[in-house]
Protein backbone atom coordinates (compact mmCIF):
# COMPACT_ATOMS: atom_id res chain seq x y z
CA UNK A 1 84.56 133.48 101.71
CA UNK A 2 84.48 136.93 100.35
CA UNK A 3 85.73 139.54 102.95
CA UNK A 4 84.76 143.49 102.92
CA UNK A 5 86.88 146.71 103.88
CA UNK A 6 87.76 146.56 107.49
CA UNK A 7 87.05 142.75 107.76
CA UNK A 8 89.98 140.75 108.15
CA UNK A 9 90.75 138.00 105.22
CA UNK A 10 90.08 134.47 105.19
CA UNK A 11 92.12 131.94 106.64
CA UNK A 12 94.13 130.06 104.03
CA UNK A 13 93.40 126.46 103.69
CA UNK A 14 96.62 125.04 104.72
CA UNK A 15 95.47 122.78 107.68
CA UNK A 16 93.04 121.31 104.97
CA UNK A 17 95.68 120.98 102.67
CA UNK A 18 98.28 119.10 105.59
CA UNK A 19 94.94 117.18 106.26
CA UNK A 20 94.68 115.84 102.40
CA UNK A 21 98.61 115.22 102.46
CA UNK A 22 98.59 113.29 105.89
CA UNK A 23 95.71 111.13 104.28
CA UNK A 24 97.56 110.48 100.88
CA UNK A 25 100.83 109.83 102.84
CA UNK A 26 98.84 106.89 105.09
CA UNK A 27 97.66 105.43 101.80
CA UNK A 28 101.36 105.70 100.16
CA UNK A 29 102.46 103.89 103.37
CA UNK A 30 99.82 101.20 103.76
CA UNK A 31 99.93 100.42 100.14
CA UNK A 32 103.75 99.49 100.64
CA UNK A 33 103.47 97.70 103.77
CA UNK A 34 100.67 95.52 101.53
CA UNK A 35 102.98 94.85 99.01
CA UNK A 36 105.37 93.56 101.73
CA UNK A 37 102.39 91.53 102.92
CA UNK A 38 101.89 90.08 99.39
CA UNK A 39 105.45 89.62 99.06
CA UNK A 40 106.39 87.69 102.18
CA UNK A 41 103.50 85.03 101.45
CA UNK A 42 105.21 81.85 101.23
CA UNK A 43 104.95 80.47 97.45
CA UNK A 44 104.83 76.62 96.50
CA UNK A 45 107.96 74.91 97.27
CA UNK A 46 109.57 72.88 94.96
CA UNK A 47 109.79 69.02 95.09
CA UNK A 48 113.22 67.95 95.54
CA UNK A 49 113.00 64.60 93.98
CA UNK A 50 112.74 66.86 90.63
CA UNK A 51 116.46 67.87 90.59
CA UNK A 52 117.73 71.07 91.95
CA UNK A 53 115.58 74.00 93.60
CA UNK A 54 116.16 77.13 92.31
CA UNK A 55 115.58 79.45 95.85
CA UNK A 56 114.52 82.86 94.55
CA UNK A 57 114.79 84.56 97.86
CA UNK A 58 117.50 84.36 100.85
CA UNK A 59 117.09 81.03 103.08
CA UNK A 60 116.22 78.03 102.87
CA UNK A 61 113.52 75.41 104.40
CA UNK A 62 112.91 72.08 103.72
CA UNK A 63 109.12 71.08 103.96
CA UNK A 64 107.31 66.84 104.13
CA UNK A 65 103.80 66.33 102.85
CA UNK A 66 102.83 64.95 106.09
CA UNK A 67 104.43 65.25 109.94
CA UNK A 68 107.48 62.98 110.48
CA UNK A 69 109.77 62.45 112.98
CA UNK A 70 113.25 63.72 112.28
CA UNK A 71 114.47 62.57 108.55
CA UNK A 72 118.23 62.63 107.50
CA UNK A 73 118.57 65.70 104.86
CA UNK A 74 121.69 67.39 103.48
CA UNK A 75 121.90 70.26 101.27
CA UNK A 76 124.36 71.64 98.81
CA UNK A 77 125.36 75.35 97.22
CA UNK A 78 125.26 75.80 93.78
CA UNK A 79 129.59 75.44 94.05
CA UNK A 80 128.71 72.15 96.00
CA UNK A 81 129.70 73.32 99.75
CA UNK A 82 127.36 71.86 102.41
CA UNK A 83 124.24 73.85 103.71
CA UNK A 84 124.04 73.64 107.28
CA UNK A 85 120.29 72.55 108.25
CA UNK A 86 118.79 72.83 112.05
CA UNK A 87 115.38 71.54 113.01
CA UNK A 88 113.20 74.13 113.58
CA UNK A 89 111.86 74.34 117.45
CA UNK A 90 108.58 74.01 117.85
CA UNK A 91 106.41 72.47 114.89
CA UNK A 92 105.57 74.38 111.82
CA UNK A 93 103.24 74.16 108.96
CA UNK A 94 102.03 76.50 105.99
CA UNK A 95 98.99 75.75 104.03
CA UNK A 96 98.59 77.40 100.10
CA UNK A 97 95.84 76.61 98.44
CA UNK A 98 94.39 73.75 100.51
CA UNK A 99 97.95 71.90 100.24
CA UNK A 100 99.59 71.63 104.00
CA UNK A 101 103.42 71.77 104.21
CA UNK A 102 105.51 70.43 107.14
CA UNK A 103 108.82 71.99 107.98
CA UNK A 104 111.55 69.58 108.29
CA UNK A 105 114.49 71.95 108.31
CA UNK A 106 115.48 75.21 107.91
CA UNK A 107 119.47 76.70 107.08
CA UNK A 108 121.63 77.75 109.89
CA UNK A 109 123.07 80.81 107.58
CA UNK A 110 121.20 82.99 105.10
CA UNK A 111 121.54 81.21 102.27
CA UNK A 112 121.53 83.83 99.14
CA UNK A 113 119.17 83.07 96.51
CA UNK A 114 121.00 80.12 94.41
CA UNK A 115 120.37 76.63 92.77
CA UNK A 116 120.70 74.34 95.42
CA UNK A 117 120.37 70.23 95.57
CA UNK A 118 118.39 68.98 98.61
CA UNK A 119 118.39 65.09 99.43
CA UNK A 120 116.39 63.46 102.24
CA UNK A 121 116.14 59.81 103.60
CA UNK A 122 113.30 58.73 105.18
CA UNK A 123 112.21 54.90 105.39
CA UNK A 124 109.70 54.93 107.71
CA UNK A 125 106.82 57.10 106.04
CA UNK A 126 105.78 57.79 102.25
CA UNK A 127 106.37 61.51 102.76
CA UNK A 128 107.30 63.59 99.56
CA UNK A 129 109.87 66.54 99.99
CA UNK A 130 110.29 70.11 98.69
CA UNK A 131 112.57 73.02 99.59
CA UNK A 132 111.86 76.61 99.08
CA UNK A 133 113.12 79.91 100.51
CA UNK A 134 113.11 80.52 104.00
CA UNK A 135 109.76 81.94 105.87
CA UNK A 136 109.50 85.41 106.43
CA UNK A 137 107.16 85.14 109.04
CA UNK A 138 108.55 87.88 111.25
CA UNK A 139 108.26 90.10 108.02
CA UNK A 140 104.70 89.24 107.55
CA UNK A 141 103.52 89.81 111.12
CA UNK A 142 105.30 93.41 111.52
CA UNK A 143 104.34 94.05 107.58
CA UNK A 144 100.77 93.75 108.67
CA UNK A 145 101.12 95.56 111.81
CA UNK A 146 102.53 98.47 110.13
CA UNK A 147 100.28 98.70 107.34
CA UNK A 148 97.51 98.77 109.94
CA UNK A 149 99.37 101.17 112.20
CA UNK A 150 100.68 104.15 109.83
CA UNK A 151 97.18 104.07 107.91
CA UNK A 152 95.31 104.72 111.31
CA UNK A 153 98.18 106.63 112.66
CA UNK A 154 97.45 109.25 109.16
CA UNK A 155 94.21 109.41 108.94
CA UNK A 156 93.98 110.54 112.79
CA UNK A 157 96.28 113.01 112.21
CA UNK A 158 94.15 113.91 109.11
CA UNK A 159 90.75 114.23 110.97
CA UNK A 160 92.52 116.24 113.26
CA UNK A 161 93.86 118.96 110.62
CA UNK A 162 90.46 118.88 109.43
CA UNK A 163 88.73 119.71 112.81
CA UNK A 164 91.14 122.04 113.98
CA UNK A 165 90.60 123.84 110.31
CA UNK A 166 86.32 123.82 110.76
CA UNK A 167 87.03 125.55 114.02
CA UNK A 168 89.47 128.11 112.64
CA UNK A 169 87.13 128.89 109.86
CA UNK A 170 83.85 128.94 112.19
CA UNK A 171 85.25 131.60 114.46
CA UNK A 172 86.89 133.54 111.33
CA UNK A 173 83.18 133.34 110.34
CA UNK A 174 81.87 134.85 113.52
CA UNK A 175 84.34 137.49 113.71
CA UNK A 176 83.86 138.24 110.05
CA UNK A 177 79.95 139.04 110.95
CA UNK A 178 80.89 141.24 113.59
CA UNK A 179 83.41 143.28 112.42
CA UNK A 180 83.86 145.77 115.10
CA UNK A 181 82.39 143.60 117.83
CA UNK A 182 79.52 143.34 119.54
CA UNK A 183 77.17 146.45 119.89
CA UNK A 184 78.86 148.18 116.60
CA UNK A 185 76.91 148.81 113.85
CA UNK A 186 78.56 150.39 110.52
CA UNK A 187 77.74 154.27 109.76
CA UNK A 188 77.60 154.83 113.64
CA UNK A 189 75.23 153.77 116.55
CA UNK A 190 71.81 152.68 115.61
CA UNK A 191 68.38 155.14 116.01
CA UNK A 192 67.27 155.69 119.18
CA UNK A 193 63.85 153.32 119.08
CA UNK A 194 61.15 154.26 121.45
């Protein structure tokens, strides 16, 4: 907006500007907390019966192709020490890509990502076995939540900047028009009309 002698300037277009920010910030944001998402999906375990599983991320869980009762596993290190396993509470199951998993057992410990050799005995059911990392389910959940969260929580704060702005400028505007307020005219009072 152009202003004339006596008029006073234009606001500056920083609330718009805080506005644009806020809205890349809550895409910076989300877009992490996505990657988290994407990152925290459980992958494929391994099957055990094929030699050692190589664990790529801390933990470590030990999954049956179908539900069974309580089989004997062990696990070893990559130096050989025992892995302390505990049976999860509650029962838990993942599916990826139409194939169900059943967790067995899960490490006591964080278990750092290593080659480990998992054995389990089972003679009542023809279940197949397969380790893999631990889940992150608690890091999925609150990855979600936040990714939802701090994109809503920016873009409010964005569409607020904005509104506040469009006010500031509409009564800059209106001030703008009337210069020396209502009832002044420029070059002095207006001719007396009959």
């Amino acid at each position: 907006m152009t202003s004339y002698p006596g008029q006073p300037p234009a606001p500056k277009r920083t609330l718009t500007r805080l506005a644009i920010a806020s809205f890349v910030v809550g895409l910076v944001l989300s877009a992490f907390f996505v990657w988290r998402v994407v990152d925290s999906v459980p992958s494929t375990p391994s099957r055990i019966s094929e030699g050692p599983v190589q664990l790529k991320s801390d933990g470590l869980t030990v999954y049956s192709s179908v539900p069974v009762l309580v089989p004997t596993c062990t696990a070893k290190d990559a130096s050989g020490a025992d892995i302390p396993l505990e049976r999860p509470s509650g029962s838990q199951e993942f599916t990826v890509n139409g194939k169900t998993w059943y967790v067995v057992a899960q490490s006591v410990d964080k278990v750092p990502a290593q080659e480990v050799v998992v054995d389990c005995q089972d003679d009542q059911t023809s279940a197949t076995y397969y380790a893999g990392p631990k889940l992150a389910l608690g890091t999925f959940i609150s990855s979600v939540l936040l990714g939802i969260g701090s994109f809503l929580l920016f873009f409010v704060i964005g569409v607020v900047l904005l509104v506040v702005d469009n006010v500031k400028r509409r009564r800059a505007r209106r001030a703008n028009t009337f210069p020396g307020g209502p009832g002044t005219f420029p070059g002095g009072p207006p001719p007396h009309q009959p």
